[in-house]
N, C-alpha and C. Protein backbone atom coordinates (compact mmCIF):
# COMPACT_ATOMS: atom_id res chain seq x y z
N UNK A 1 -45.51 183.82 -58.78
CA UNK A 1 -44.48 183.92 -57.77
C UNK A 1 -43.14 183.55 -58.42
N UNK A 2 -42.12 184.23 -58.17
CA UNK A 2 -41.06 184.20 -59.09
C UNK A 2 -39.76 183.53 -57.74
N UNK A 3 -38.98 182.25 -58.26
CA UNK A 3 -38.09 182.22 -57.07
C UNK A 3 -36.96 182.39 -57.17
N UNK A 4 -36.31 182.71 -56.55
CA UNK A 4 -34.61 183.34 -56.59
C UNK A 4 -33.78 182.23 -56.57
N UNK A 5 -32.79 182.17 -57.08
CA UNK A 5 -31.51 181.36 -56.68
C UNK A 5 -31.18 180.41 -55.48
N UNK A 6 -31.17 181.03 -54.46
CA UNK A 6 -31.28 180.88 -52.90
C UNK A 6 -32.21 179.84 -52.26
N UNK A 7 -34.04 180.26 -52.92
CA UNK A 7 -34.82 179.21 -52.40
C UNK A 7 -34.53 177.78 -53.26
N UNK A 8 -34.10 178.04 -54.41
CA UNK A 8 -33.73 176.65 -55.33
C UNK A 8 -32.56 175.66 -54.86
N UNK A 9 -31.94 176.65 -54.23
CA UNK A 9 -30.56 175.83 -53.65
C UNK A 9 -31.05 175.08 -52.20
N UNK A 10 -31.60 176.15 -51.39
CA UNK A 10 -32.08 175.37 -50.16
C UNK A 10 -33.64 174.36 -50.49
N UNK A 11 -34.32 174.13 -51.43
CA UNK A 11 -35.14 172.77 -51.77
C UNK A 11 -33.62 171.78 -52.35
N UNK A 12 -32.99 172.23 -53.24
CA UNK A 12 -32.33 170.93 -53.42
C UNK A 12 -31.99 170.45 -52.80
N UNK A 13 -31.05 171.65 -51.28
CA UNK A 13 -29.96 170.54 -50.53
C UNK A 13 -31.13 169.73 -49.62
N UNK A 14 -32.18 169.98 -49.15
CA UNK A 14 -33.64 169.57 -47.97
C UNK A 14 -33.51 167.89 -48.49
N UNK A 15 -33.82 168.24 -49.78
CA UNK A 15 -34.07 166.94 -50.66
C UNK A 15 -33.06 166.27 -50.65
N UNK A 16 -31.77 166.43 -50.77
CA UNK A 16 -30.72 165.62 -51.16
C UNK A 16 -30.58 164.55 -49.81
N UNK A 17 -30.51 165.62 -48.47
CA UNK A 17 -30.65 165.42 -47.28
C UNK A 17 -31.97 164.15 -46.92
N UNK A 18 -32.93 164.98 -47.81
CA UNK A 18 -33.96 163.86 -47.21
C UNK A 18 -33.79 162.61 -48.00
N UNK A 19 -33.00 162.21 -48.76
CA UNK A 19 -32.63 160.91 -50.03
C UNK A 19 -31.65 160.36 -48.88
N UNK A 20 -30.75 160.79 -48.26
CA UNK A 20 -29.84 160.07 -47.78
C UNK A 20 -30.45 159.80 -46.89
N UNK A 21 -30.88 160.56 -45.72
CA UNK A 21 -31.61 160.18 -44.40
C UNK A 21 -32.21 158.84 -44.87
N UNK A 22 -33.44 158.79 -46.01
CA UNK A 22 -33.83 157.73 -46.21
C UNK A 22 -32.95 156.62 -46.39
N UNK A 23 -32.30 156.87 -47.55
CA UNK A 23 -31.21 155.34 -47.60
C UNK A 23 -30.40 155.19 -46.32
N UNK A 24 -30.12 155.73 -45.71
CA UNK A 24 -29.33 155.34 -44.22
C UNK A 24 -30.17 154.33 -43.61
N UNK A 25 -31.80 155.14 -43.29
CA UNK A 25 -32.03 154.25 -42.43
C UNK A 25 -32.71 152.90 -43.06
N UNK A 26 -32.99 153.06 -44.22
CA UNK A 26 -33.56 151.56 -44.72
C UNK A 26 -32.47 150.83 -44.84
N UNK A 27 -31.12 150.80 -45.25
CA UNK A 27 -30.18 150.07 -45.16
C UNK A 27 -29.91 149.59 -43.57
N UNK A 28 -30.03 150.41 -43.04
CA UNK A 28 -29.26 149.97 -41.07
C UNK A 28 -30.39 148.93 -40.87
N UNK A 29 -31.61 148.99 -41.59
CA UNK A 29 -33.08 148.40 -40.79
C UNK A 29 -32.42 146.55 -41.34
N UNK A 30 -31.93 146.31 -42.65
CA UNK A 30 -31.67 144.89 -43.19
C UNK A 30 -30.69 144.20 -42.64
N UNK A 31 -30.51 143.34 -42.26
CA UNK A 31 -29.10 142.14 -41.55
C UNK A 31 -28.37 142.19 -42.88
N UNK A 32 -27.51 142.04 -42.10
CA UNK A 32 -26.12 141.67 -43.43
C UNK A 32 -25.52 140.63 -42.54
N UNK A 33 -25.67 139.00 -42.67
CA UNK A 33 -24.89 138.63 -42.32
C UNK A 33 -23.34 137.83 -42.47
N UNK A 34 -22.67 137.71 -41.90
CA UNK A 34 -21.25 137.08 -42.44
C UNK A 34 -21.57 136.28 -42.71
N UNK A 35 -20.50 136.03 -43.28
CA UNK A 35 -20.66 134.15 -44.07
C UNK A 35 -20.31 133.57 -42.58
N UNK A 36 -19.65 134.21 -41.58
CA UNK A 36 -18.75 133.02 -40.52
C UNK A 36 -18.99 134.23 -39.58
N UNK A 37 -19.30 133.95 -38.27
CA UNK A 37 -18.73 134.99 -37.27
C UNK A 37 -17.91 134.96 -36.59
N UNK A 38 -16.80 133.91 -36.57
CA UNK A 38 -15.48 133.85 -36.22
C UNK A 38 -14.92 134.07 -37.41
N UNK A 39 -14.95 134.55 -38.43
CA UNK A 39 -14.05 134.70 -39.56
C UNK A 39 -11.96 135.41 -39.02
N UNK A 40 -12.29 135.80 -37.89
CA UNK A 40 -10.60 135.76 -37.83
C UNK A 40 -10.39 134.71 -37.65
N UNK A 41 -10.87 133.82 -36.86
CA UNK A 41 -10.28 132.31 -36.12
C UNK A 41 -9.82 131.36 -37.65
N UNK A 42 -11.13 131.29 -38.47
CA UNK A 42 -11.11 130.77 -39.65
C UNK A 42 -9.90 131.16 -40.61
N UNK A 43 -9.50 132.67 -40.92
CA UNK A 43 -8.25 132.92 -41.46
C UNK A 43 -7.36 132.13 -41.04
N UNK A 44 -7.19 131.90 -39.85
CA UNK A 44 -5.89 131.34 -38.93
C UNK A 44 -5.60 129.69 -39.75
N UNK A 45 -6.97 129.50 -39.53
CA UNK A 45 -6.78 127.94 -39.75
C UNK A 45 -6.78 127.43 -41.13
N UNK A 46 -6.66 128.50 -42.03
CA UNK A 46 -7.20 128.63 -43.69
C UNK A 46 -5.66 127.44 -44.07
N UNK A 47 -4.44 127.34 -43.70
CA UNK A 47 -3.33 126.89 -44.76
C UNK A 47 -3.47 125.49 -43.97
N UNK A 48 -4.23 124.90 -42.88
CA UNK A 48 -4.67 123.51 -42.98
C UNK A 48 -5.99 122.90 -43.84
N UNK A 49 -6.53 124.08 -44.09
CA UNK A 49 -7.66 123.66 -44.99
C UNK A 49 -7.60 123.78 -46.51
N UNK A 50 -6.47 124.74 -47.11
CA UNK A 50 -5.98 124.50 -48.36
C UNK A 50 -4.79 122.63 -48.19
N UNK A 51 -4.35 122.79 -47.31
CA UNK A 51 -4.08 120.90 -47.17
C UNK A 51 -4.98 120.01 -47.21
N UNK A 52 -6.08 120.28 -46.50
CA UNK A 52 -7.21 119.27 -46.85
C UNK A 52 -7.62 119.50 -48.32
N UNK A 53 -7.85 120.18 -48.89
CA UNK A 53 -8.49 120.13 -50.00
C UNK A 53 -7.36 119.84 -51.28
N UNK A 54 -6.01 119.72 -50.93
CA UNK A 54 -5.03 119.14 -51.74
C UNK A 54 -4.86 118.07 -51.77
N UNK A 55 -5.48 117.47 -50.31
CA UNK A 55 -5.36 116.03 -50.04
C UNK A 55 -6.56 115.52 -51.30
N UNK A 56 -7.68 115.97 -51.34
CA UNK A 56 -8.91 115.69 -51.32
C UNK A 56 -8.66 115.61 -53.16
N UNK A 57 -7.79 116.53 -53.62
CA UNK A 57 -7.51 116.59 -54.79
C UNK A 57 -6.86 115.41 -55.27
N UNK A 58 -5.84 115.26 -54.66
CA UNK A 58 -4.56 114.35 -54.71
C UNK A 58 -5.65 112.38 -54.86
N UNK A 59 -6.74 112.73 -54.28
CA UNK A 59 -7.40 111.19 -54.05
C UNK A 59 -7.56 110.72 -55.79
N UNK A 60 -7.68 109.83 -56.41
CA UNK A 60 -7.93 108.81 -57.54
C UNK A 60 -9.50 109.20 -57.74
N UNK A 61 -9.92 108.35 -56.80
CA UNK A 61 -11.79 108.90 -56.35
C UNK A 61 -12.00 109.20 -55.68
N UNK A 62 -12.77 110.30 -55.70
CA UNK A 62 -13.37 111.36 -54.67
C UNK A 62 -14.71 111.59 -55.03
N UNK A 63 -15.66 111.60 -53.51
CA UNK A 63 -17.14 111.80 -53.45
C UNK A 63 -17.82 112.57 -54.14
N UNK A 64 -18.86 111.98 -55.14
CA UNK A 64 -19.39 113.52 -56.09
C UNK A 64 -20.83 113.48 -55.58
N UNK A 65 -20.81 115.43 -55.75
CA UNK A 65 -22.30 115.71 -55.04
C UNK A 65 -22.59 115.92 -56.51
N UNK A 66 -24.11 115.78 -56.43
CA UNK A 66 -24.72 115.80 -57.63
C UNK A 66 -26.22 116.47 -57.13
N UNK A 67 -26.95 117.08 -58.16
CA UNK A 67 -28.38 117.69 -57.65
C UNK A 67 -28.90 116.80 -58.83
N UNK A 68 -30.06 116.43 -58.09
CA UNK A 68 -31.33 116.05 -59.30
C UNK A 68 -32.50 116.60 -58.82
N UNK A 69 -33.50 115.94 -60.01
CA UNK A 69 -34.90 116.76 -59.67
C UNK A 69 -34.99 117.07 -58.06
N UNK A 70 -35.37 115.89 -57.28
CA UNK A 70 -36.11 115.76 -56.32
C UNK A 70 -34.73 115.50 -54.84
N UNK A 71 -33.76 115.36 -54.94
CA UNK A 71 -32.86 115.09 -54.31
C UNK A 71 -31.46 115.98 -54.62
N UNK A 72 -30.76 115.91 -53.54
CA UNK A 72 -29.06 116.27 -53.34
C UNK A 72 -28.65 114.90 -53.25
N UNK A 73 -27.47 114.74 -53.71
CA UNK A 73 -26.99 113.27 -53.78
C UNK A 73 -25.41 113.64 -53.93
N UNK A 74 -24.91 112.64 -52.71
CA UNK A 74 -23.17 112.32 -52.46
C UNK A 74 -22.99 110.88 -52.54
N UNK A 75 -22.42 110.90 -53.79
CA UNK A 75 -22.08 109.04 -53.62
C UNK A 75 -20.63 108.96 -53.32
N UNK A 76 -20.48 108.18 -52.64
CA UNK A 76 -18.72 108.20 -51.64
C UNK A 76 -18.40 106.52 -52.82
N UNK A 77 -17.24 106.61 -53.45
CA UNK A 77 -16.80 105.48 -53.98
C UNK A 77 -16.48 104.47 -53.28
N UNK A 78 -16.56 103.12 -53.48
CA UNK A 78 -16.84 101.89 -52.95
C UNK A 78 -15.76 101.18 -52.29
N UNK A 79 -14.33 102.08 -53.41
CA UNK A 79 -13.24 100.96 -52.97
C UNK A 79 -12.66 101.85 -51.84
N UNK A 80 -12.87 102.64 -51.54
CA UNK A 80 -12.26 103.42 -50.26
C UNK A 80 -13.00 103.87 -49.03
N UNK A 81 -11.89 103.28 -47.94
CA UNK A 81 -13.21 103.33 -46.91
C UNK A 81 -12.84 105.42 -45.94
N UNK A 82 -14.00 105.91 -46.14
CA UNK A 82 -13.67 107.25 -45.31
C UNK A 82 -14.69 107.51 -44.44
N UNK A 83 -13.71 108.15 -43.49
CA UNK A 83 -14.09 108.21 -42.12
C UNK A 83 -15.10 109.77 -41.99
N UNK A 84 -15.52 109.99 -40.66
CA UNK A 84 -16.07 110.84 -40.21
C UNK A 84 -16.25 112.19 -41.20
N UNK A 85 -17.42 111.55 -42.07
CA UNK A 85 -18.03 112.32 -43.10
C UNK A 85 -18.84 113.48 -42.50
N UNK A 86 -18.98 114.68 -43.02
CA UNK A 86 -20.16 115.70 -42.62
C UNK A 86 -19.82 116.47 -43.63
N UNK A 87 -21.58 116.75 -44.02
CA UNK A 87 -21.85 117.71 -45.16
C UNK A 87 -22.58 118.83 -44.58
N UNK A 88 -21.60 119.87 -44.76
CA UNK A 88 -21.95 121.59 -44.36
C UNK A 88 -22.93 122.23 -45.73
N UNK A 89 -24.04 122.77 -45.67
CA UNK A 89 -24.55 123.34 -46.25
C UNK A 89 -25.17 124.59 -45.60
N UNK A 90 -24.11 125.80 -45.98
CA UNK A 90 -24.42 126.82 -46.06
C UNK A 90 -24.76 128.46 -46.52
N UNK A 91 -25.61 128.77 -46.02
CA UNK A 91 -26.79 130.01 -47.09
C UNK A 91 -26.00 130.67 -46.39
N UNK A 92 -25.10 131.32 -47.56
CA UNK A 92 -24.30 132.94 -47.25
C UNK A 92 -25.42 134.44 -46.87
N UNK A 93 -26.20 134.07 -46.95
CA UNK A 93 -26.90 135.38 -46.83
C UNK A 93 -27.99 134.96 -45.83
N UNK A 94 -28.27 133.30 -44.86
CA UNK A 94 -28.94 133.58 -43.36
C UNK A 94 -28.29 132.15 -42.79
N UNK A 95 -27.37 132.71 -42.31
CA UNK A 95 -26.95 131.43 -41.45
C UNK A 95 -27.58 130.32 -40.84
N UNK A 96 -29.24 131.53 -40.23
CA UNK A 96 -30.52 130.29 -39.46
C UNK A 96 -30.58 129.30 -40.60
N UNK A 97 -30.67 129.34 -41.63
CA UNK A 97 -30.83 128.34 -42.58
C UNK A 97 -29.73 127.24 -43.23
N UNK A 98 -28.65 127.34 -42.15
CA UNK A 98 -27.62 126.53 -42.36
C UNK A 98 -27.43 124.98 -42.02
N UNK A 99 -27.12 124.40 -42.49
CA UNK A 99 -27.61 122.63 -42.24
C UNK A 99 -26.17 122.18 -41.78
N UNK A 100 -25.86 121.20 -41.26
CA UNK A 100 -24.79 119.98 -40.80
C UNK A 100 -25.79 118.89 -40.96
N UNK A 101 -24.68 118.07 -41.79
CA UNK A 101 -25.39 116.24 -42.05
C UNK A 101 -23.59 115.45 -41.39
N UNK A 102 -24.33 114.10 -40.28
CA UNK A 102 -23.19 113.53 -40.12
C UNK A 102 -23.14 112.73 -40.93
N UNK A 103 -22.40 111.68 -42.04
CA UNK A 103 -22.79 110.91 -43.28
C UNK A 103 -21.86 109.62 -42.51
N UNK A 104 -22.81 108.56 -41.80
CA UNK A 104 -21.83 107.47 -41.21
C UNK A 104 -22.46 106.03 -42.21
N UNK A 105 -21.65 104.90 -42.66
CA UNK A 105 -21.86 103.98 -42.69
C UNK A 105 -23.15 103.56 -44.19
N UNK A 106 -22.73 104.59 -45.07
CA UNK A 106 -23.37 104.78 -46.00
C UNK A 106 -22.62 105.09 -47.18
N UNK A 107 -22.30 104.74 -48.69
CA UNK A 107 -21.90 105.35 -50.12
C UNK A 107 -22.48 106.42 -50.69
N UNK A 108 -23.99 106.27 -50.36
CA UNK A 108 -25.03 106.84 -50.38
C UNK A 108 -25.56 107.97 -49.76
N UNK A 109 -25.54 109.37 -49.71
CA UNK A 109 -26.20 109.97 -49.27
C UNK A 109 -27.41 110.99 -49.77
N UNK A 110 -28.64 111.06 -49.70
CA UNK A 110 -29.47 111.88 -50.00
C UNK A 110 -29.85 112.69 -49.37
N UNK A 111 -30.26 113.84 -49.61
CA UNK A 111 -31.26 114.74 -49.22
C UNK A 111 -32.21 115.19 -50.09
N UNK A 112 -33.51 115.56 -49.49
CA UNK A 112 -34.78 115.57 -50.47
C UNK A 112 -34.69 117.09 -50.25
N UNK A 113 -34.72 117.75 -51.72
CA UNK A 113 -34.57 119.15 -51.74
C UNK A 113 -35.42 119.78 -51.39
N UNK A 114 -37.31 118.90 -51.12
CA UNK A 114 -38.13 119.45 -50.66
C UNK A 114 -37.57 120.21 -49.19
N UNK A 115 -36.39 119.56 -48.56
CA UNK A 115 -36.43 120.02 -47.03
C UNK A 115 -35.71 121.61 -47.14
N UNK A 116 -35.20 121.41 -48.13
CA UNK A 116 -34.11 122.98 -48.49
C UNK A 116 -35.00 124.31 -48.94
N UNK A 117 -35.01 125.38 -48.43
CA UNK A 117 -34.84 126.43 -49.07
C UNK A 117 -34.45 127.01 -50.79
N UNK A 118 -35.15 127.75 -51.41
CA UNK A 118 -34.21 128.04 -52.65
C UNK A 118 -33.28 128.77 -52.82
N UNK A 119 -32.42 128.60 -53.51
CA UNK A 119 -31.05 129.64 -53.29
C UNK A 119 -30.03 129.01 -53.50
N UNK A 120 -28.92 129.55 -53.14
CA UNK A 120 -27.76 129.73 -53.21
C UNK A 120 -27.69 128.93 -52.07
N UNK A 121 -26.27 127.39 -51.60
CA UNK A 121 -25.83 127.10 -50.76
C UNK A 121 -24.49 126.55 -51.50
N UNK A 122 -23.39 126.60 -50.10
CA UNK A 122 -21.81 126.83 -49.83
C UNK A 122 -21.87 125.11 -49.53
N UNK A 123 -21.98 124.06 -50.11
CA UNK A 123 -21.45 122.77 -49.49
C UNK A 123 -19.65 123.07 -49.10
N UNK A 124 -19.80 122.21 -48.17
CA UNK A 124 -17.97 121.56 -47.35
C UNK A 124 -18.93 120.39 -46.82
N UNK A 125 -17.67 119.62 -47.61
CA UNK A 125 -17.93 118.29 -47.61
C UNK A 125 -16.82 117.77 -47.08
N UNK A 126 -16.68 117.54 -45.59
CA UNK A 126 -15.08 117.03 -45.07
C UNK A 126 -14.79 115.39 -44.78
N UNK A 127 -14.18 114.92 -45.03
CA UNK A 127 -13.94 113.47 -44.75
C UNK A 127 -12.35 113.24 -44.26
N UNK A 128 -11.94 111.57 -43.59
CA UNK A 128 -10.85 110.96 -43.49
C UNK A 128 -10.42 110.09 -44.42
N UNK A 129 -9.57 110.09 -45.01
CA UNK A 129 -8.77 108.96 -46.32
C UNK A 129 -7.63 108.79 -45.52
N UNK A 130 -7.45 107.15 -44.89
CA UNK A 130 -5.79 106.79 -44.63
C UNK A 130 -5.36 107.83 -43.51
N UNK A 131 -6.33 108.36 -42.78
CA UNK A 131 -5.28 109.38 -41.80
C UNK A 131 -5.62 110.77 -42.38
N UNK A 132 -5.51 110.84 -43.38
CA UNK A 132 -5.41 112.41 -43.85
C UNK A 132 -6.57 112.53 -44.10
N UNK A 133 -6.85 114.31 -43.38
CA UNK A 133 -8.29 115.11 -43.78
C UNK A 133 -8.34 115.32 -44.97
N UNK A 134 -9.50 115.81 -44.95
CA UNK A 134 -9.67 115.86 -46.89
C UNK A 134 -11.11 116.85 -46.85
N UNK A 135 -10.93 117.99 -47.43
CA UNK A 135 -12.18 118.80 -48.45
C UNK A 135 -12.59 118.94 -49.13
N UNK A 136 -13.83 119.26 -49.47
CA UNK A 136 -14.39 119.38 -50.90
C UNK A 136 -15.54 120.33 -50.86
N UNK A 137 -14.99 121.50 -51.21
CA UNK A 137 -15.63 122.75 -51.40
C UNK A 137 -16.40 123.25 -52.61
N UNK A 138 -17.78 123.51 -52.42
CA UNK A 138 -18.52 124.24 -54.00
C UNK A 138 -19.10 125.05 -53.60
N UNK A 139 -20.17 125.73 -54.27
CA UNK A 139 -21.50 126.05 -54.42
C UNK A 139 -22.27 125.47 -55.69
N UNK A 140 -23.51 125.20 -55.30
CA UNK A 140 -24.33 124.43 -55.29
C UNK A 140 -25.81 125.66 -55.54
N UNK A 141 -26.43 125.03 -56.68
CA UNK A 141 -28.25 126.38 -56.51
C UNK A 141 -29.33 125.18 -56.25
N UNK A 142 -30.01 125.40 -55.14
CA UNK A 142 -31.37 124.57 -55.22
C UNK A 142 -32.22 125.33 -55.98
């Protein structure tokens, strides 16, 4: 059986057609989620939070997160007293897996990495020094 021009062109385009159909719908089927779902609100408020984190810069000592084997660890320095601590840990790619820690009345803070997920997480680490807010932004791999 000999084929012409014509039937070769109409299998390619069937096929090309049937490649995209496929990638359309396996892509629509996966979540993509934002890092934030207020992300306009967040723009808004972005040039008080480059202040916090200038503040946070501007400090002598400032809280270091550290990973070890078995733990996440924030030690807050001794000679300064800061206020209304909370550590944001969040998975850019499933929000359900996003943590808030309130950190009161402690230098010390741990978390046992057994409780975490593996991956990729976004710490914000916000505190009070003297009045002024203060940030401290990374990423972090468990």
């Amino acid at each position: 059986m000999k084929m012409n021009w014509g039937k070769g062109i109409a299998i390619a385009l069937v096929l090309f057609i049937g490649f995209i159909l496929y990638l359309a719908i396996n892509l629509m089927m996966h979540s993509a989620d934002l890092e934030s779902a207020d992300y306009y609100n967040k723009e808004i408020e972005y040039e008080s939070e480059i202040v916090s984190i200038n503040n946070a810069n501007a400090l002598k000592e400032k809280p270091v997160v550290s990973i070890t084997e078995t733990h996440v660890l924030i030690q807050f320095p001794s000679d300064i007293k800061f206020e209304k601590s909370e550590l944001m840990l969040n998975r850019p790619n499933n929000k359900d897996q996003d943590l808030l820690y309130k950190i009161q009345d402690t230098k010390t803070f741990t978390i046992d990495k057994s409780t975490l997920n593996k991956g990729v997480y976004n710490y914000r680490l916000t505190y009070v020094v003297d009045g002024k807010n203060c940030i401290q932004k990374e990423q972090i791999y468990i």
